[in-house]
C-alpha atoms as a PDB file:
ATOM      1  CA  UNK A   1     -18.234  13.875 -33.905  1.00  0.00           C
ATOM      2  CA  UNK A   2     -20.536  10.910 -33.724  1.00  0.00           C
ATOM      3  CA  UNK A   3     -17.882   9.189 -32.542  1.00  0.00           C
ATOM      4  CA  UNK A   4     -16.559  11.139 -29.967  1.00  0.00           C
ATOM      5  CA  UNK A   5     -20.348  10.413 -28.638  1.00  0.00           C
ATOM      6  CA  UNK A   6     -20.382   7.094 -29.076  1.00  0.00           C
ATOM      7  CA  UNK A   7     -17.391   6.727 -26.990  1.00  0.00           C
ATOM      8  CA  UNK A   8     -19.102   8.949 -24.340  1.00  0.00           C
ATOM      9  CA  UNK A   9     -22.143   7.008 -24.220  1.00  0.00           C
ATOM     10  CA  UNK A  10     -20.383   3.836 -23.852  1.00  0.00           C
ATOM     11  CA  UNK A  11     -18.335   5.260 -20.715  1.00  0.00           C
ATOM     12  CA  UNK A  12     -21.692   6.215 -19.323  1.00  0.00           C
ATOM     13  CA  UNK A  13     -23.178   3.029 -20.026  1.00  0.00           C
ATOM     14  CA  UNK A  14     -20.310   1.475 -18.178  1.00  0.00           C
ATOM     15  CA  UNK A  15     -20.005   3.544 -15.173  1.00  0.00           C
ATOM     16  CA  UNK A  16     -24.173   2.902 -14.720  1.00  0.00           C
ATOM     17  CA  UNK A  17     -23.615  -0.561 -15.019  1.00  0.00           C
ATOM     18  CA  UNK A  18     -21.050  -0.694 -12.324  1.00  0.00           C
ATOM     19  CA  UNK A  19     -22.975   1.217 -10.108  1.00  0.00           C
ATOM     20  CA  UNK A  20     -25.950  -0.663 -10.337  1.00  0.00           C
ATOM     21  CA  UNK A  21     -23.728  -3.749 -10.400  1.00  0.00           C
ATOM     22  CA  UNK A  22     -24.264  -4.435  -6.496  1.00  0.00           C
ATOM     23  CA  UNK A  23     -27.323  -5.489  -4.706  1.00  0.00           C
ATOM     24  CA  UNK A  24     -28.473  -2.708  -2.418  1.00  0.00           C
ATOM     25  CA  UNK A  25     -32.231  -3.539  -0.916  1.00  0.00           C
ATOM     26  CA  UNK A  26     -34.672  -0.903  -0.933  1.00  0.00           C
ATOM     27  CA  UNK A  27     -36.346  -1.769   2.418  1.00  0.00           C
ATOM     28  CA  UNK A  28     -35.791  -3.434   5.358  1.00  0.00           C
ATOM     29  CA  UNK A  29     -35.969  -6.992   5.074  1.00  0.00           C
ATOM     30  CA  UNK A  30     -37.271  -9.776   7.481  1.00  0.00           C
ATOM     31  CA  UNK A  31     -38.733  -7.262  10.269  1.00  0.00           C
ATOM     32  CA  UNK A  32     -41.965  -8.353  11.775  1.00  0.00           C
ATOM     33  CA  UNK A  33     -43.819  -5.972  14.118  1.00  0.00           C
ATOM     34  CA  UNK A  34     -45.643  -8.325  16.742  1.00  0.00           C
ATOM     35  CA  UNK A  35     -42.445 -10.282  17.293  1.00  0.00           C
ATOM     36  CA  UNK A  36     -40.225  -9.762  20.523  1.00  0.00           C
ATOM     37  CA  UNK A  37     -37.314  -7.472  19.695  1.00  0.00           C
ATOM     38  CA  UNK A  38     -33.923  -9.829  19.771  1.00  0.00           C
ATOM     39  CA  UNK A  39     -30.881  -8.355  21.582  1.00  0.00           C
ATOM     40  CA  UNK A  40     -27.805  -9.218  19.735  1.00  0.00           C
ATOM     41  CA  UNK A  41     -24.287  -9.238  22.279  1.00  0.00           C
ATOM     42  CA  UNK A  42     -20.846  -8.878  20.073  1.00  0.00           C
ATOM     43  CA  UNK A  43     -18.576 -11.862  20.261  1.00  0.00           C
ATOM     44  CA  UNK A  44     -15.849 -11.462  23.206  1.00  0.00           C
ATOM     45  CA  UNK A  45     -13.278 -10.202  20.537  1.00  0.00           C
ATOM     46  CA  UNK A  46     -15.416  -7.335  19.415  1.00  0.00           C
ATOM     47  CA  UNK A  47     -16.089  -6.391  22.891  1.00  0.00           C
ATOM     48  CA  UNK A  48     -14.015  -2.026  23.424  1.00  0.00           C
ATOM     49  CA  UNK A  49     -10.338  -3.143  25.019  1.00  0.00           C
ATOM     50  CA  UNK A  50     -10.036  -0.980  28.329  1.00  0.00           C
ATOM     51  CA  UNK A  51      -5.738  -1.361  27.871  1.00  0.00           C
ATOM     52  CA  UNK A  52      -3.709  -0.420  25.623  1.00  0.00           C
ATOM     53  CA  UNK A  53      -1.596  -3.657  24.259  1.00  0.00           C
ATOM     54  CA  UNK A  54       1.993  -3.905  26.165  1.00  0.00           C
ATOM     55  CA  UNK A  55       5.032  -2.232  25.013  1.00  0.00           C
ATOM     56  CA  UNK A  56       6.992  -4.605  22.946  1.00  0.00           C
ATOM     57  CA  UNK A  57      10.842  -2.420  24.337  1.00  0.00           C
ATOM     58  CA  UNK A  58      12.106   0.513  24.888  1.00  0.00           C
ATOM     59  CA  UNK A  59      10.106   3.379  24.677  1.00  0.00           C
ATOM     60  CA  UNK A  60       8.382   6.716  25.067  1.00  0.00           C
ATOM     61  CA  UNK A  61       4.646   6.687  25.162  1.00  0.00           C
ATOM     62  CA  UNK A  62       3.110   9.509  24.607  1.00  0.00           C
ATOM     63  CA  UNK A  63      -0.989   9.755  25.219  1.00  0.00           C
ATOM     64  CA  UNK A  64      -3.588  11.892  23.752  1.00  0.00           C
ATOM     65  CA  UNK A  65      -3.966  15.201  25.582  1.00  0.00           C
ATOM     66  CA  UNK A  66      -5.610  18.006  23.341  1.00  0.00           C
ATOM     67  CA  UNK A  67      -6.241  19.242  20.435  1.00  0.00           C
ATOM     68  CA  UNK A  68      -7.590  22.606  18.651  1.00  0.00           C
ATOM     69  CA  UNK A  69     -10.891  21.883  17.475  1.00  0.00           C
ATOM     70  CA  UNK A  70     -13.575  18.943  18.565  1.00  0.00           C
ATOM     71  CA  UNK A  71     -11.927  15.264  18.028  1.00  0.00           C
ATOM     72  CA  UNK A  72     -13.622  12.031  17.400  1.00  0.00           C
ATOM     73  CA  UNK A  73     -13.769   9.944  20.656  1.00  0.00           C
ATOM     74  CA  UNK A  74     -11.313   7.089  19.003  1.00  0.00           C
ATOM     75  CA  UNK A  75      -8.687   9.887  18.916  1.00  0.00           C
ATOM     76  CA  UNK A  76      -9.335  11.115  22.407  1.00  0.00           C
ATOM     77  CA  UNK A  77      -8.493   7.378  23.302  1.00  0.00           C
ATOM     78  CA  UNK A  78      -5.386   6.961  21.338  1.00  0.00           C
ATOM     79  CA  UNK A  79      -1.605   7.121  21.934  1.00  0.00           C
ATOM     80  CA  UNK A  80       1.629   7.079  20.059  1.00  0.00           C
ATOM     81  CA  UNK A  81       4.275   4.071  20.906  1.00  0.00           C
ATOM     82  CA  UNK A  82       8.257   5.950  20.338  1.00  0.00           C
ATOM     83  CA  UNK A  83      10.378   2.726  20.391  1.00  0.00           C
ATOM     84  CA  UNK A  84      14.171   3.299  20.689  1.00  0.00           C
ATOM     85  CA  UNK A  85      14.997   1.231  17.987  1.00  0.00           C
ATOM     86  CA  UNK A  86      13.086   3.443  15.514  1.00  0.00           C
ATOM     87  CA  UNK A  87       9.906   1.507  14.840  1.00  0.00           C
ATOM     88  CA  UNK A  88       6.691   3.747  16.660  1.00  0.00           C
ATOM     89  CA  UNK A  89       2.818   2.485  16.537  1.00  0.00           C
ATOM     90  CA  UNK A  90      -0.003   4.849  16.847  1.00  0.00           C
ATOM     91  CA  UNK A  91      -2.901   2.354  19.044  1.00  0.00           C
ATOM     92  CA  UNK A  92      -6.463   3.229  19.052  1.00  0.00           C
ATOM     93  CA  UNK A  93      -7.470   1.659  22.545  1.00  0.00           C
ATOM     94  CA  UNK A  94     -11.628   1.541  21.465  1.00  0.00           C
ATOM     95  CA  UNK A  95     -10.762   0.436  17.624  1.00  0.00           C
ATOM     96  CA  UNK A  96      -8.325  -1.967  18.655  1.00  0.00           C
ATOM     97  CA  UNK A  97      -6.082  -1.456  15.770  1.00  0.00           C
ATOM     98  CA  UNK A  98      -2.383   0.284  15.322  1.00  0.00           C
ATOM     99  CA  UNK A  99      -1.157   1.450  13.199  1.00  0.00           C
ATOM    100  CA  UNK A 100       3.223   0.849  12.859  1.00  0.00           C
ATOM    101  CA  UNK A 101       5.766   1.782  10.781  1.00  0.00           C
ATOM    102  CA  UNK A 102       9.189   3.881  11.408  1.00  0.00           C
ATOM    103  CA  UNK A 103      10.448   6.969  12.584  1.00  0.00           C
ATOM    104  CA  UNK A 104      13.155   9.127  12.720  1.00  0.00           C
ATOM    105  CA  UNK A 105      14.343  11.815  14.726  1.00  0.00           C
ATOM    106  CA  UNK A 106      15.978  15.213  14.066  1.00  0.00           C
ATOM    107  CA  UNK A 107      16.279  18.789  16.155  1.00  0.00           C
ATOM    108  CA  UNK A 108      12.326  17.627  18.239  1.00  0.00           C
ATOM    109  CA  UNK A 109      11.091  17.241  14.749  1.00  0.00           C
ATOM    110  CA  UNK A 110       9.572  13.764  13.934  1.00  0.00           C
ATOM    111  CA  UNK A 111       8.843  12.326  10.533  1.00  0.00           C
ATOM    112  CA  UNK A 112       6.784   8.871  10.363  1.00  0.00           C
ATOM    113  CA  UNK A 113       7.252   6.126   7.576  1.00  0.00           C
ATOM    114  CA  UNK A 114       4.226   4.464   7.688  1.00  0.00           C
ATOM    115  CA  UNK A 115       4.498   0.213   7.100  1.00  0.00           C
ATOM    116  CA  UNK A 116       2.132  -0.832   4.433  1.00  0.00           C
ATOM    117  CA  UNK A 117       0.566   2.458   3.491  1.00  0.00           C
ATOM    118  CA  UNK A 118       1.458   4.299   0.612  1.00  0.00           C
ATOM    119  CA  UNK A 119       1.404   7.900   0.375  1.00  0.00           C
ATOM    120  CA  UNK A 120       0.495   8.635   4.263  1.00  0.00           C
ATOM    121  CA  UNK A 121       2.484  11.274   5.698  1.00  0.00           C
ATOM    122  CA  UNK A 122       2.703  12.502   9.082  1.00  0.00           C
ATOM    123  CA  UNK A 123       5.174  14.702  11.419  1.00  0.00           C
ATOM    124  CA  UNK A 124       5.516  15.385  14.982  1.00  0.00           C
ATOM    125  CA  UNK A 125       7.087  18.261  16.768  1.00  0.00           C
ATOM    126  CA  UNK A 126       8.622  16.974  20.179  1.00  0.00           C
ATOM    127  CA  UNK A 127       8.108  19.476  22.598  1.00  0.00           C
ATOM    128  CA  UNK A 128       9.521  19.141  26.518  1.00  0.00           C
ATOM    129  CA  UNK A 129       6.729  16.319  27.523  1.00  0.00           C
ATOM    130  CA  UNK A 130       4.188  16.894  24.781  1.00  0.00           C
ATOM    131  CA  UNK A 131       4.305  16.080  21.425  1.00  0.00           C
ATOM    132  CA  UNK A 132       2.410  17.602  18.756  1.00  0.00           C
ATOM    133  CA  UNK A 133       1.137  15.212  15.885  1.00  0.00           C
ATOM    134  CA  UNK A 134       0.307  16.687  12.067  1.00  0.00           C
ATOM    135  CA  UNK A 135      -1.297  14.661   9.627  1.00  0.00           C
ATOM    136  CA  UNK A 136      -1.325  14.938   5.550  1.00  0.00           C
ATOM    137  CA  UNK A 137      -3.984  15.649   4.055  1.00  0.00           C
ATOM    138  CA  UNK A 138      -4.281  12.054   2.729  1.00  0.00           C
ATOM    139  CA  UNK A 139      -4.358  10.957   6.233  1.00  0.00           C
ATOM    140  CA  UNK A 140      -6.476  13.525   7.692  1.00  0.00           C
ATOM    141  CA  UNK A 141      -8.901  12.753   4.851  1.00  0.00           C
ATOM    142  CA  UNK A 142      -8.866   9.194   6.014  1.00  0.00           C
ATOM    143  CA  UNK A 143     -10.302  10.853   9.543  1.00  0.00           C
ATOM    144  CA  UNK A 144      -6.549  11.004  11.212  1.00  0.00           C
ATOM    145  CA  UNK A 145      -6.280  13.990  13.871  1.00  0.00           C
ATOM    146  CA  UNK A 146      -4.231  16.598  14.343  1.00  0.00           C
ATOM    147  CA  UNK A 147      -3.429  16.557  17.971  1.00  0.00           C
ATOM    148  CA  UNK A 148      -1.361  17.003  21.403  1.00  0.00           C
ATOM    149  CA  UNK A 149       0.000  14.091  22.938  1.00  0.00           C
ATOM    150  CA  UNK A 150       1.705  14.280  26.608  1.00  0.00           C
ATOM    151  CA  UNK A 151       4.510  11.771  27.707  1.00  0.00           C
ATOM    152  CA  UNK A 152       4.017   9.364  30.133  1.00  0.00           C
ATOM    153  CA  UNK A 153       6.328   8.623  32.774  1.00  0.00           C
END
């Protein structure tokens, strides 16, 4: 038995240690109230894109349109990018990052292979003009949206 505790108290010891391994400061450092507040203005690349980046082919693009519950503004500003070869990217116009990978195609259902991410899953039921997106629960834990996107001509 006093083994089985040592053991324990050694995993303890090392989860503490890792968690305490990283500086974290306690206060706010460097602030000085009589000085004149600063204003800081991102660098040109982090500045919100107001377009989406142009189609790279052939394709449907489908943007957001609804969805059943209250969606984070990033989704609300979001589309998904149906290239004819198979390939599709979901773009985030404010975040300015998409997400790619493949798709394929059977009976208006949709299944997504994502490129580079393991384990994400994701299907789409394709609908006259709108198309209605399902995450995982990997993805939607990853703050993906379930949502309704409509086609654009």
């Amino acid at each position: 038995m006093s083994t089985t505790v040592h053991r324990g108290a050694v995993v303890v010891l090392l989860v503490l240690s890792a968690a305490c391994s990283r500086s974290v400061p306690t206060s706010p450092t460097g602030t000085n109230p009589s000085s004149t507040p600063t204003v800081t203005v991102p660098p040109a690349s982090q500045t919100p894109s107001t377009s989406f980046p142009p189609l790279s082919g052939a394709a449907r693009t489908f943007v957001f349109e609804r969805a059943n519950y209250r969606v984070a503004g990033y989704t609300e500003k979001s589309r998904f990018v149906l290239y004819d070869n198979g390939a599709f990217a979901l773009q985030y116009l404010n975040l300015e990052v998409q997400y790619r990978g493949s798709y394929t195609q059977e009976n208006g259902l949709i299944s997504f292979t994502w490129a580079d991410c393991c384990g994400w899953d994701a299907t789409a039921r394709l609908e006259g003009d709108s198309l209605k997106v399902q995450f995982g629960l990997r993805m939607q834990m990853s703050d993906f949206e379930d949502a309704v996107y409509v086609r654009q001509p």
